[in-house]
C-alpha atoms as a PDB file:
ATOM      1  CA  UNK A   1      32.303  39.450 -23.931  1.00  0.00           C
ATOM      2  CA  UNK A   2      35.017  36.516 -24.603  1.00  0.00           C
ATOM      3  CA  UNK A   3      33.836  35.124 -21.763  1.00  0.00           C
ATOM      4  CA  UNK A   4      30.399  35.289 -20.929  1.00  0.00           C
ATOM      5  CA  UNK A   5      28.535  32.451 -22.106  1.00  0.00           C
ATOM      6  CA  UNK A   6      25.708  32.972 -24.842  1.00  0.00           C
ATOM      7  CA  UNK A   7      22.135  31.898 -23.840  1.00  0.00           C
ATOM      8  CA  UNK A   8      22.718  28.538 -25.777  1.00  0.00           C
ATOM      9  CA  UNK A   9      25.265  27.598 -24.260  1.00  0.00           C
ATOM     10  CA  UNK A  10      23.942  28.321 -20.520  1.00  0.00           C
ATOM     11  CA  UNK A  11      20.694  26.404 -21.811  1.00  0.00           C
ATOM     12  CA  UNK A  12      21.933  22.684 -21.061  1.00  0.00           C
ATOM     13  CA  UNK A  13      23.996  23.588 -18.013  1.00  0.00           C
ATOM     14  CA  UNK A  14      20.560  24.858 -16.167  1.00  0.00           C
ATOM     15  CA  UNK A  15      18.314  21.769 -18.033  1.00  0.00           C
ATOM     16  CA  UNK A  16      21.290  19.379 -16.367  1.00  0.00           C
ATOM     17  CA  UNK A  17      20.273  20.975 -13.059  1.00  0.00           C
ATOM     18  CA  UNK A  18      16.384  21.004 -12.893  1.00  0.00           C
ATOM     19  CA  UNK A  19      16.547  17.851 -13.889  1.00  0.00           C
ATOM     20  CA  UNK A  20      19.083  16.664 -11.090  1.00  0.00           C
ATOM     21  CA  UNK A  21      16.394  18.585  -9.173  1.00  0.00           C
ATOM     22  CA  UNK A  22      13.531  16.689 -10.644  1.00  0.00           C
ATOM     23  CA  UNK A  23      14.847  13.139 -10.136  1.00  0.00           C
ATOM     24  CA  UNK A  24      15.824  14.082  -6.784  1.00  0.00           C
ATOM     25  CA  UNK A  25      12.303  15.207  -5.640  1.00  0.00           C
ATOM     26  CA  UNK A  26      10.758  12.377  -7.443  1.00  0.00           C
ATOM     27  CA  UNK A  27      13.479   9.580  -5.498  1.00  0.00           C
ATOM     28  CA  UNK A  28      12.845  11.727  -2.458  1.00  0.00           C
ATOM     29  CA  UNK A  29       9.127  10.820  -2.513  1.00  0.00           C
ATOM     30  CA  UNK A  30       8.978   7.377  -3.812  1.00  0.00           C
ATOM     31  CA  UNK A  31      10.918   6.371  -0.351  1.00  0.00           C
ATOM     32  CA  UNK A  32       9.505   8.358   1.735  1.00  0.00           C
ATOM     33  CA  UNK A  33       5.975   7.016   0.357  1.00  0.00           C
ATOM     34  CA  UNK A  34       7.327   3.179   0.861  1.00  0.00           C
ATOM     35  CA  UNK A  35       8.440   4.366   4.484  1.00  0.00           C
ATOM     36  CA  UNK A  36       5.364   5.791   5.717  1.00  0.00           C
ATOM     37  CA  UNK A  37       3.274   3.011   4.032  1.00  0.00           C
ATOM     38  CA  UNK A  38       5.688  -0.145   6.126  1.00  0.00           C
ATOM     39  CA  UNK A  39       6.136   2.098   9.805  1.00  0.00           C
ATOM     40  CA  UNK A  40       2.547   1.946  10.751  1.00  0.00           C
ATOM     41  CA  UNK A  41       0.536  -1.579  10.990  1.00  0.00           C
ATOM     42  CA  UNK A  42      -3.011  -0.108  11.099  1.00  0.00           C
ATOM     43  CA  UNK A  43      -5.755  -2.470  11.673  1.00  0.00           C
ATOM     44  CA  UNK A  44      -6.716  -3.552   8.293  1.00  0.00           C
ATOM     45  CA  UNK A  45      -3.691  -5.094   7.800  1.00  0.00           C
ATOM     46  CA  UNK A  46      -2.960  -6.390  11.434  1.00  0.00           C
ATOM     47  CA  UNK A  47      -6.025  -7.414  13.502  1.00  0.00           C
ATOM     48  CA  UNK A  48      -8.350  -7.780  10.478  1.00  0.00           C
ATOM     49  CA  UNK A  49      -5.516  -9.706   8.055  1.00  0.00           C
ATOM     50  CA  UNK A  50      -5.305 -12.182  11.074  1.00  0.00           C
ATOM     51  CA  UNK A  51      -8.675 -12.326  12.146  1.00  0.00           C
ATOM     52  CA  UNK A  52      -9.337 -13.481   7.847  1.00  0.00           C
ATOM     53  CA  UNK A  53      -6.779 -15.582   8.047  1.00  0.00           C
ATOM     54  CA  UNK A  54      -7.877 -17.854  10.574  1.00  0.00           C
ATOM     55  CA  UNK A  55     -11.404 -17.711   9.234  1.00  0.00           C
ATOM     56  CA  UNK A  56      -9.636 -18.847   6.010  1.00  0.00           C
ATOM     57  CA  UNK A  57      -8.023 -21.375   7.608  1.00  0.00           C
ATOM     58  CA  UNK A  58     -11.425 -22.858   9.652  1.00  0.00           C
ATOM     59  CA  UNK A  59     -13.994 -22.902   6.857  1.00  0.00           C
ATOM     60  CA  UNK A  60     -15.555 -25.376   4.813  1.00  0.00           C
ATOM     61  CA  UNK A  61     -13.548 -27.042   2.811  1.00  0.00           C
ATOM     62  CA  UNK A  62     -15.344 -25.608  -0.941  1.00  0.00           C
ATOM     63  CA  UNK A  63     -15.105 -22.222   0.495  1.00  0.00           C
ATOM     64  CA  UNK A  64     -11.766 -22.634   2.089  1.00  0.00           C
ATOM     65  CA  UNK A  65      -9.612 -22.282  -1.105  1.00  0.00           C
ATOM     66  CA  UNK A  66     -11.662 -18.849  -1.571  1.00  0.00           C
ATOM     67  CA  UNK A  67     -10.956 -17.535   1.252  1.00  0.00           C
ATOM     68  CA  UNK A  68      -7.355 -18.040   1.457  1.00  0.00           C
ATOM     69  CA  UNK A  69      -7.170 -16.693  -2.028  1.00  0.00           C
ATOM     70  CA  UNK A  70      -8.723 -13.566  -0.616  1.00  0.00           C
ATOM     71  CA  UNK A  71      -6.455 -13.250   2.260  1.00  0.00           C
ATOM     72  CA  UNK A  72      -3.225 -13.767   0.061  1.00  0.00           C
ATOM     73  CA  UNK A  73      -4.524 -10.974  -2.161  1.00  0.00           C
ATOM     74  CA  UNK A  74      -4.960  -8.816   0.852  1.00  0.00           C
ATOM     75  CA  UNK A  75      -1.709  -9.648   2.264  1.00  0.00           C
ATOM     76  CA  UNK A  76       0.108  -8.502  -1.254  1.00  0.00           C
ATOM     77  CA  UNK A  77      -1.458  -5.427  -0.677  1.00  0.00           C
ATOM     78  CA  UNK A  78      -1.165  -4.371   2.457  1.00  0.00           C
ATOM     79  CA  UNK A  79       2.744  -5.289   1.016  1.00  0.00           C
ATOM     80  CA  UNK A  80       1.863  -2.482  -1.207  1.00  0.00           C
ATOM     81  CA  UNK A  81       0.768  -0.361   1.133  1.00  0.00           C
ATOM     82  CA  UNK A  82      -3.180  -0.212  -0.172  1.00  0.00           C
ATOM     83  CA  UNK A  83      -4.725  -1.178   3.179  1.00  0.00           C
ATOM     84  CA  UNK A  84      -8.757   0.166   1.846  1.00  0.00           C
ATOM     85  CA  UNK A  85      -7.748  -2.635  -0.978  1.00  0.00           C
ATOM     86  CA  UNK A  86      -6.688  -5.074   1.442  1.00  0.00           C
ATOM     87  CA  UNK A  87      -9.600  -4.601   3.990  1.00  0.00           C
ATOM     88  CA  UNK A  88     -11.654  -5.265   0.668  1.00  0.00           C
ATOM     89  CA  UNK A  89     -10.287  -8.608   0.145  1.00  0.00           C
ATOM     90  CA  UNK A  90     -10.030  -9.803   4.200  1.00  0.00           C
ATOM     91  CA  UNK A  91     -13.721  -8.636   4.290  1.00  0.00           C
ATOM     92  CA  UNK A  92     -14.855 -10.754   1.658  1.00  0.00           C
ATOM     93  CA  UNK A  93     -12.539 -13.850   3.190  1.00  0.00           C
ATOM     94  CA  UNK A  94     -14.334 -13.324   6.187  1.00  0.00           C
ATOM     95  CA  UNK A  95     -17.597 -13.052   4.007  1.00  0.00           C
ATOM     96  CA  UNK A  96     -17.042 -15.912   2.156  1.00  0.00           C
ATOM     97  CA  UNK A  97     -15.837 -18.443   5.056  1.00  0.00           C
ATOM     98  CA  UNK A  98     -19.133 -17.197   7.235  1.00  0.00           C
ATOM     99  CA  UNK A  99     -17.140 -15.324   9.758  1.00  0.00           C
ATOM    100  CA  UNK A 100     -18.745 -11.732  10.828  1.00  0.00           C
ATOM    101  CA  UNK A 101     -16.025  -8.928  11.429  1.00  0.00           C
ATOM    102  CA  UNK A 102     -14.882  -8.346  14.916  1.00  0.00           C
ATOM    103  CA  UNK A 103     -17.291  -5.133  16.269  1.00  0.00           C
ATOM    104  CA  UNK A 104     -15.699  -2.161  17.633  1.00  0.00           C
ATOM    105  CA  UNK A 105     -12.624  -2.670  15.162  1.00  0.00           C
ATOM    106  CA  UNK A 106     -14.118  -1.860  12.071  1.00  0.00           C
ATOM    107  CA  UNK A 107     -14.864   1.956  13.494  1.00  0.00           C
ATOM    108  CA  UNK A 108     -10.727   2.004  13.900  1.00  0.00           C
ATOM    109  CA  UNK A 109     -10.854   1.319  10.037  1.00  0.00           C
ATOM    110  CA  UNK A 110     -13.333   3.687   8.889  1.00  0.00           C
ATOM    111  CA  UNK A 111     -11.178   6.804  10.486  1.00  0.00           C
ATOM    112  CA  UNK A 112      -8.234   5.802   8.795  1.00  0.00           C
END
């Protein structure tokens, strides 16, 4: 009996390990969530980021500042890895510097 452990004192040898466990997973899936979101340059944040940009960087010169203030916003989060966010804010670039989205593309967005 010596020297078996009693229930308290097995108690914060197994918390020590499911939490080992725990931070594990949760390290596990913040990288692997950061990898997927920079390995794939889907069209929101390739073809449509450039296509705002150098809407952004043709239009009038009121609206201009506007637009480029969209496209930086979109860029940070497509950094993020929120492309539906980012197509938000290159849409309304385009939108605001009176530049209609390329057809054909936006279908590639809509199934992603």
């Amino acid at each position: 009996m010596a020297n078996q452990l009693s229930a308290f004192r097995r108690f914060p040898t197994a918390f020590a390990i499911v939490a080992a466990s725990g931070l594990a997973f949760a390290g596990l899936i913040s990288t692997t969530s950061t990898a997927y979101a920079q390995t794939g340059a889907d069209y929101r944040c390739a073809a449509l980021a450039d296509q705002a940009s150098s809407a952004a960087a043709t239009a009038d010169a009121g609206k201009q500042a506007n637009a480029k203030r969209f496209v930086s916003t979109g860029k940070k989060l497509c950094e993020a890895g929120n492309e539906r966010a980012a197509a938000k804010q290159f849409r309304a670039a385009l939108k605001v510097a009176g530049v209609a989205e390329a057809q054909g593309d936006s279908q590639v967005a809509v199934a992603n």
